[in-house]
N, C-alpha and C. Protein backbone atom coordinates (compact mmCIF):
# COMPACT_ATOMS: atom_id res chain seq x y z
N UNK A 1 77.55 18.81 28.92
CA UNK A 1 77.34 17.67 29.79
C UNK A 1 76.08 17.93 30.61
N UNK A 2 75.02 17.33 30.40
CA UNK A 2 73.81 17.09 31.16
C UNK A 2 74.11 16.57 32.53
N UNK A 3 73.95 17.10 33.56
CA UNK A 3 74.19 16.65 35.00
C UNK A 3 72.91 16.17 35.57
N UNK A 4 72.46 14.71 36.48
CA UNK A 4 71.30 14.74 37.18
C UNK A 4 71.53 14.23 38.30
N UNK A 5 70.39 14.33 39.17
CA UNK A 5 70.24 13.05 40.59
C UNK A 5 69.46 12.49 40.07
N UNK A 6 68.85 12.42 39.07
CA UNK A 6 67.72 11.13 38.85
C UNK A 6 68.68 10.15 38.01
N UNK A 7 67.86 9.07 38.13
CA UNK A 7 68.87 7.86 37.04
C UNK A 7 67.98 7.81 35.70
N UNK A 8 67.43 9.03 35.87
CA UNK A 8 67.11 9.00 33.56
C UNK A 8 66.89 10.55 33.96
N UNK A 9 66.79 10.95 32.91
CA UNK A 9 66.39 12.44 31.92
C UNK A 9 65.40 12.77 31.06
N UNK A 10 64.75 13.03 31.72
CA UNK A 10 62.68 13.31 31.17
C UNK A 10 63.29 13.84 30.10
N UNK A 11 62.55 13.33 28.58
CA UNK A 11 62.71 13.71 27.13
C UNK A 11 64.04 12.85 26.60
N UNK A 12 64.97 12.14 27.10
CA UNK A 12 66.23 11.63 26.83
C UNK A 12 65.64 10.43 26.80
N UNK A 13 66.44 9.47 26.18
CA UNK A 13 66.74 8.14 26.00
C UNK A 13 67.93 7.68 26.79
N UNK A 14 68.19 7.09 27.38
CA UNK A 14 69.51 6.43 27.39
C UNK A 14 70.16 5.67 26.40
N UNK A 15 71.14 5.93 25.59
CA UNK A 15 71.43 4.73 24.88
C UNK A 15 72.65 3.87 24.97
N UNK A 16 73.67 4.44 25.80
CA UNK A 16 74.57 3.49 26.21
C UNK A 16 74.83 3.84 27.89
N UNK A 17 75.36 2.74 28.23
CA UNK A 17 76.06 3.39 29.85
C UNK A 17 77.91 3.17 29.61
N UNK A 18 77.70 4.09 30.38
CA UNK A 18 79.66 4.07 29.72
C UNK A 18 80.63 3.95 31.07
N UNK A 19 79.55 3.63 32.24
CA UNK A 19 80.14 3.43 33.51
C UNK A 19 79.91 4.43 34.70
N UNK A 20 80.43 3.94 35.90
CA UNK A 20 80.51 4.71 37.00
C UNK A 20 81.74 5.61 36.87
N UNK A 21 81.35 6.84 37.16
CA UNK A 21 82.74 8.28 37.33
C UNK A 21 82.74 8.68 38.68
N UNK A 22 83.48 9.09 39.08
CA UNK A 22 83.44 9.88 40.39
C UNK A 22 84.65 11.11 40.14
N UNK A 23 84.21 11.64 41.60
CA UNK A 23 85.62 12.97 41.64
C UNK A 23 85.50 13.25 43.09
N UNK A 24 86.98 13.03 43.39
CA UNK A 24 86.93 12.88 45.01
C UNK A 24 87.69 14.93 45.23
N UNK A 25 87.77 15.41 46.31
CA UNK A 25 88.58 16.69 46.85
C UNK A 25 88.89 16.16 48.26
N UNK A 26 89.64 16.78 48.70
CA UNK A 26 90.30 16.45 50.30
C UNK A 26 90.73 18.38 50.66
N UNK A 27 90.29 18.95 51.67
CA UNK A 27 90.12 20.03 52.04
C UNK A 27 91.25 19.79 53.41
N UNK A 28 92.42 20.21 53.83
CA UNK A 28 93.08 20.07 54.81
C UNK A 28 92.72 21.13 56.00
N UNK A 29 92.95 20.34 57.16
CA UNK A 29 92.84 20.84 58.27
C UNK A 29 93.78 22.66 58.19
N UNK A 30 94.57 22.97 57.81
CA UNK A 30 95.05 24.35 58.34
C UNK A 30 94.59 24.83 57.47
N UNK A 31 93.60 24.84 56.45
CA UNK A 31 92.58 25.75 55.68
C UNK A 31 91.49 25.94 56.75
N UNK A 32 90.89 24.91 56.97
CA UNK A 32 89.80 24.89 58.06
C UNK A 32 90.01 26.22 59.07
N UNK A 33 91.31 25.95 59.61
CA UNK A 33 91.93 26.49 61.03
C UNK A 33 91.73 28.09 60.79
N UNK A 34 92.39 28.44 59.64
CA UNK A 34 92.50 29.69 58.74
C UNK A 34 91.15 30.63 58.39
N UNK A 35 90.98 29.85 58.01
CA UNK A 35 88.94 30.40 57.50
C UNK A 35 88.60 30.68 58.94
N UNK A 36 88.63 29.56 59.37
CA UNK A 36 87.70 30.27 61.14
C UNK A 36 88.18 31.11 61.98
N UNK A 37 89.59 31.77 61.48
CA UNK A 37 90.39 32.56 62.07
C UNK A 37 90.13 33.67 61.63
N UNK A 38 89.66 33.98 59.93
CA UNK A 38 89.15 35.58 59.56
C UNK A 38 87.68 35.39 59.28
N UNK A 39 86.75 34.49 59.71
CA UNK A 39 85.34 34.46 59.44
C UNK A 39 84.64 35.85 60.52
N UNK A 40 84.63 36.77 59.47
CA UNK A 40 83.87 37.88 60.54
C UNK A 40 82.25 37.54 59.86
N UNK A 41 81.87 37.30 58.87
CA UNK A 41 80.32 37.23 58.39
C UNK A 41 79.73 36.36 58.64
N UNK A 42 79.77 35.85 60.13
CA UNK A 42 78.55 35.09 60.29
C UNK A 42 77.00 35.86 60.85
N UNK A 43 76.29 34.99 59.72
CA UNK A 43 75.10 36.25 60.40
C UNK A 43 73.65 34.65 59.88
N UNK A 44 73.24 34.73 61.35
CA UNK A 44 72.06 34.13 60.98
C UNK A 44 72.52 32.60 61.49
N UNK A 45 73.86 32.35 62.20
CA UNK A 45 74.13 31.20 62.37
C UNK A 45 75.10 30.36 60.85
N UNK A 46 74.98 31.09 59.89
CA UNK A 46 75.67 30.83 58.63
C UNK A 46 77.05 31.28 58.58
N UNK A 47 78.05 30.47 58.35
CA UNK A 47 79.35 31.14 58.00
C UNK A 47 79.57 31.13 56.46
N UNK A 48 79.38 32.25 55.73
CA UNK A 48 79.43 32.41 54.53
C UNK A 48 81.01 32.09 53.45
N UNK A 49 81.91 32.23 54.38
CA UNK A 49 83.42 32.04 53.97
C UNK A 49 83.47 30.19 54.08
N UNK A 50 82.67 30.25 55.35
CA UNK A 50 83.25 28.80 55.18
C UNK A 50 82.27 27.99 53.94
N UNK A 51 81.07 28.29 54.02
CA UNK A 51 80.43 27.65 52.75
C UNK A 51 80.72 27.79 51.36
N UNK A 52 81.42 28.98 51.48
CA UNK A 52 82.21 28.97 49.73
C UNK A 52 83.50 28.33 49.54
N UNK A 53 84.20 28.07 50.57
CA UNK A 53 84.88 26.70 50.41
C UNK A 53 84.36 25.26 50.63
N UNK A 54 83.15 25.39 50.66
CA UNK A 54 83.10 23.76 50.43
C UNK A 54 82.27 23.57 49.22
N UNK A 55 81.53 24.71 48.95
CA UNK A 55 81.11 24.97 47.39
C UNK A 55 82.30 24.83 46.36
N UNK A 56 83.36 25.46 46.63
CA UNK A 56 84.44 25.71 46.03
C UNK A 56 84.79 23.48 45.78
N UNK A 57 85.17 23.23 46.84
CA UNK A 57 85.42 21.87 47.16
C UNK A 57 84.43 21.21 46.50
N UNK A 58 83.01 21.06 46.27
CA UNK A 58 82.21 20.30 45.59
C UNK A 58 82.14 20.58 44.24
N UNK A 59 82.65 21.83 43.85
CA UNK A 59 82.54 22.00 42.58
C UNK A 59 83.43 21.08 41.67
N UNK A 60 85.02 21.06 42.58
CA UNK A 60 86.12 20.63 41.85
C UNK A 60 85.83 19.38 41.79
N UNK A 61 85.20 18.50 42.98
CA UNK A 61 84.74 17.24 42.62
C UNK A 61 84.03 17.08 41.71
N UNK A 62 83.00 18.09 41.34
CA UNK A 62 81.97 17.47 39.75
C UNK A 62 83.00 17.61 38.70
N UNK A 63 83.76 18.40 38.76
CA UNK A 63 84.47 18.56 37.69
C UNK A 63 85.23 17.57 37.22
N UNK A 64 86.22 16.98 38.06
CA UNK A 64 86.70 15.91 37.87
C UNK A 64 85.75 14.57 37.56
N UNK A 65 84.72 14.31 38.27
CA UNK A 65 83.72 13.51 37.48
C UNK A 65 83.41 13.86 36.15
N UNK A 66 83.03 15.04 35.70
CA UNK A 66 82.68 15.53 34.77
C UNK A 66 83.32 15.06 33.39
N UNK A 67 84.80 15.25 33.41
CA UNK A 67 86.38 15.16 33.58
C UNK A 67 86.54 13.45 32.81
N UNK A 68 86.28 12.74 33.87
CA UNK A 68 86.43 11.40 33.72
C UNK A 68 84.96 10.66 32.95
N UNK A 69 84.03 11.23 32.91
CA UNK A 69 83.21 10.61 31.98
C UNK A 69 83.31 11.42 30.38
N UNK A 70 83.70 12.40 30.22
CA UNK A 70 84.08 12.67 28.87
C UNK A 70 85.03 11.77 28.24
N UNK A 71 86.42 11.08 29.17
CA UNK A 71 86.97 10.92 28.89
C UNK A 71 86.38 9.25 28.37
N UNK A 72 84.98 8.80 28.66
CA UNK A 72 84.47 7.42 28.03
C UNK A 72 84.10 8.04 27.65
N UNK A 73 83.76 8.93 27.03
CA UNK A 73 82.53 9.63 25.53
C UNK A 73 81.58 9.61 26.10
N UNK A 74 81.26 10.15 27.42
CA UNK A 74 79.57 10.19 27.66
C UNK A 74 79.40 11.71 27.67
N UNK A 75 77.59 11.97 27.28
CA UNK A 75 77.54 13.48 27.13
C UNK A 75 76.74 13.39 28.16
N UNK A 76 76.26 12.59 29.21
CA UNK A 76 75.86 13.15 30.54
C UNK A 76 76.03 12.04 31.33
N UNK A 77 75.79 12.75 32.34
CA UNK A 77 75.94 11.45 34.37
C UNK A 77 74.68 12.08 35.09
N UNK A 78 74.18 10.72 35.45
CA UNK A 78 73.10 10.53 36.17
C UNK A 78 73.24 9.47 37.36
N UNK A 79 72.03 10.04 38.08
CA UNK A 79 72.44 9.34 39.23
C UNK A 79 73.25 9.90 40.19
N UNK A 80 73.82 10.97 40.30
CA UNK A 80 74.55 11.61 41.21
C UNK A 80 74.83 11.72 42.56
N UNK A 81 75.32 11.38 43.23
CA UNK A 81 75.52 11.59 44.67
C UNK A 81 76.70 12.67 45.38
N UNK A 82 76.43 13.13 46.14
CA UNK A 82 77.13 13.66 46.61
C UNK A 82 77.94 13.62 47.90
N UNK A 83 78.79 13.69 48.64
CA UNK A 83 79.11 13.00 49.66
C UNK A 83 79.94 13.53 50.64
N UNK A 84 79.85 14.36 51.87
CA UNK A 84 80.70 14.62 52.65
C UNK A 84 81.03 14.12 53.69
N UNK A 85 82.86 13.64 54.16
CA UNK A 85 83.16 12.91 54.64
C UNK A 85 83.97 13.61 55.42
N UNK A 86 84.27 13.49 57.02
CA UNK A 86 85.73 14.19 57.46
C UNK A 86 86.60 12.75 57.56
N UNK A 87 88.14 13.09 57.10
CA UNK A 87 88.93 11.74 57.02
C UNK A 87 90.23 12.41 57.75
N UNK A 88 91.29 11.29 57.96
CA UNK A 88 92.54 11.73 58.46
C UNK A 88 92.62 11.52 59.99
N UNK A 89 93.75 11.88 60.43
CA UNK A 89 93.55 11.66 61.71
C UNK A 89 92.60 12.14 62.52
N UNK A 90 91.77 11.86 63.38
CA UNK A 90 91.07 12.72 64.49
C UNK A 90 90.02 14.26 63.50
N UNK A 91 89.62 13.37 62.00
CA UNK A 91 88.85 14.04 61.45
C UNK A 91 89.43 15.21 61.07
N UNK A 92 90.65 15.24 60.86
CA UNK A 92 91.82 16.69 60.51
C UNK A 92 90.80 17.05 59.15
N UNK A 93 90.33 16.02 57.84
CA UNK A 93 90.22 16.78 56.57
C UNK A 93 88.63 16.41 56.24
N UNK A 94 88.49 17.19 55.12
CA UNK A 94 87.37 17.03 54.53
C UNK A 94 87.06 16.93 53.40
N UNK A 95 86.68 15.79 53.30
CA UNK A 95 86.37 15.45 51.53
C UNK A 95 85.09 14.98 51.12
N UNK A 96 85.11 15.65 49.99
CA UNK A 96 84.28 15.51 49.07
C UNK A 96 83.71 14.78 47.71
N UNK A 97 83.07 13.87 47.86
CA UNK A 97 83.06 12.91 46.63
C UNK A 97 81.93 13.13 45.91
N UNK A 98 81.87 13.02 44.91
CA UNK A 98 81.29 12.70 44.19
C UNK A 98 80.69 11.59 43.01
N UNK A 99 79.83 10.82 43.01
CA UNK A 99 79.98 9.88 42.11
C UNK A 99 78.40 9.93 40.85
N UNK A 100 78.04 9.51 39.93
CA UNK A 100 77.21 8.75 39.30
C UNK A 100 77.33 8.01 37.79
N UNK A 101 76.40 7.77 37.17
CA UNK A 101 76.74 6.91 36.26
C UNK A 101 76.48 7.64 34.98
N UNK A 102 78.46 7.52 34.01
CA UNK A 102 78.10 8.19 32.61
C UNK A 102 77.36 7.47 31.66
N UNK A 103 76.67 8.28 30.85
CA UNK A 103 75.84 7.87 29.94
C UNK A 103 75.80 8.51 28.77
N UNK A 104 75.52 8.30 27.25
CA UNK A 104 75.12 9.00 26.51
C UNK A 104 73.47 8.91 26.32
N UNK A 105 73.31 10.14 25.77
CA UNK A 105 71.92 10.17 25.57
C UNK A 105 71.70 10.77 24.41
């Protein structure tokens, strides 16, 4: 699966569009709470624990996009966005979307 942010692929054709995919994650508040409770490696202003869970979290969202445009027969998505949102009460969670458009090429 060819992944982009552009809406074409230098050397590709487009030859069909097979639709919009997305892949949403929702990260709950007592993970949050947890992580910032054993984050000893912050260095530089960076919390390294906490960024590999939201790496972790954006990944599972491409995947599931990924996921759902195989499942129209496309061999790549373009157009990509990425999207972080806090939702829930009083901003308790954090999710992650993902969306762009499958295509074959």
């Amino acid at each position: 699966m060819i992944l982009s942010t552009t809406p074409q692929i230098e050397g590709h054709t487009i030859r069909e569009y097979r639709g919009i995919v997305t892949g949403e994650t929702i990260i709950g508040a007592n993970m949050f709470k947890d992580l910032f409770a054993g984050i000893r490696d912050i260095v530089g202003g960076r919390a390294g624990a906490y960024e590999k869970v939201l790496s972790e979290a954006k990944e599972t969202s491409m995947q599931e996009m990924i996921q759902r445009a195989q499942a129209l027969g496309a061999n790549a998505i373009v157009g990509i966005d990425i999207d972080y949102e806090t939702v829930g009460a009083n901003g308790s969670m954090l999710m992650v979307a993902t969306s762009g458009t499958a295509v074959v090429i």
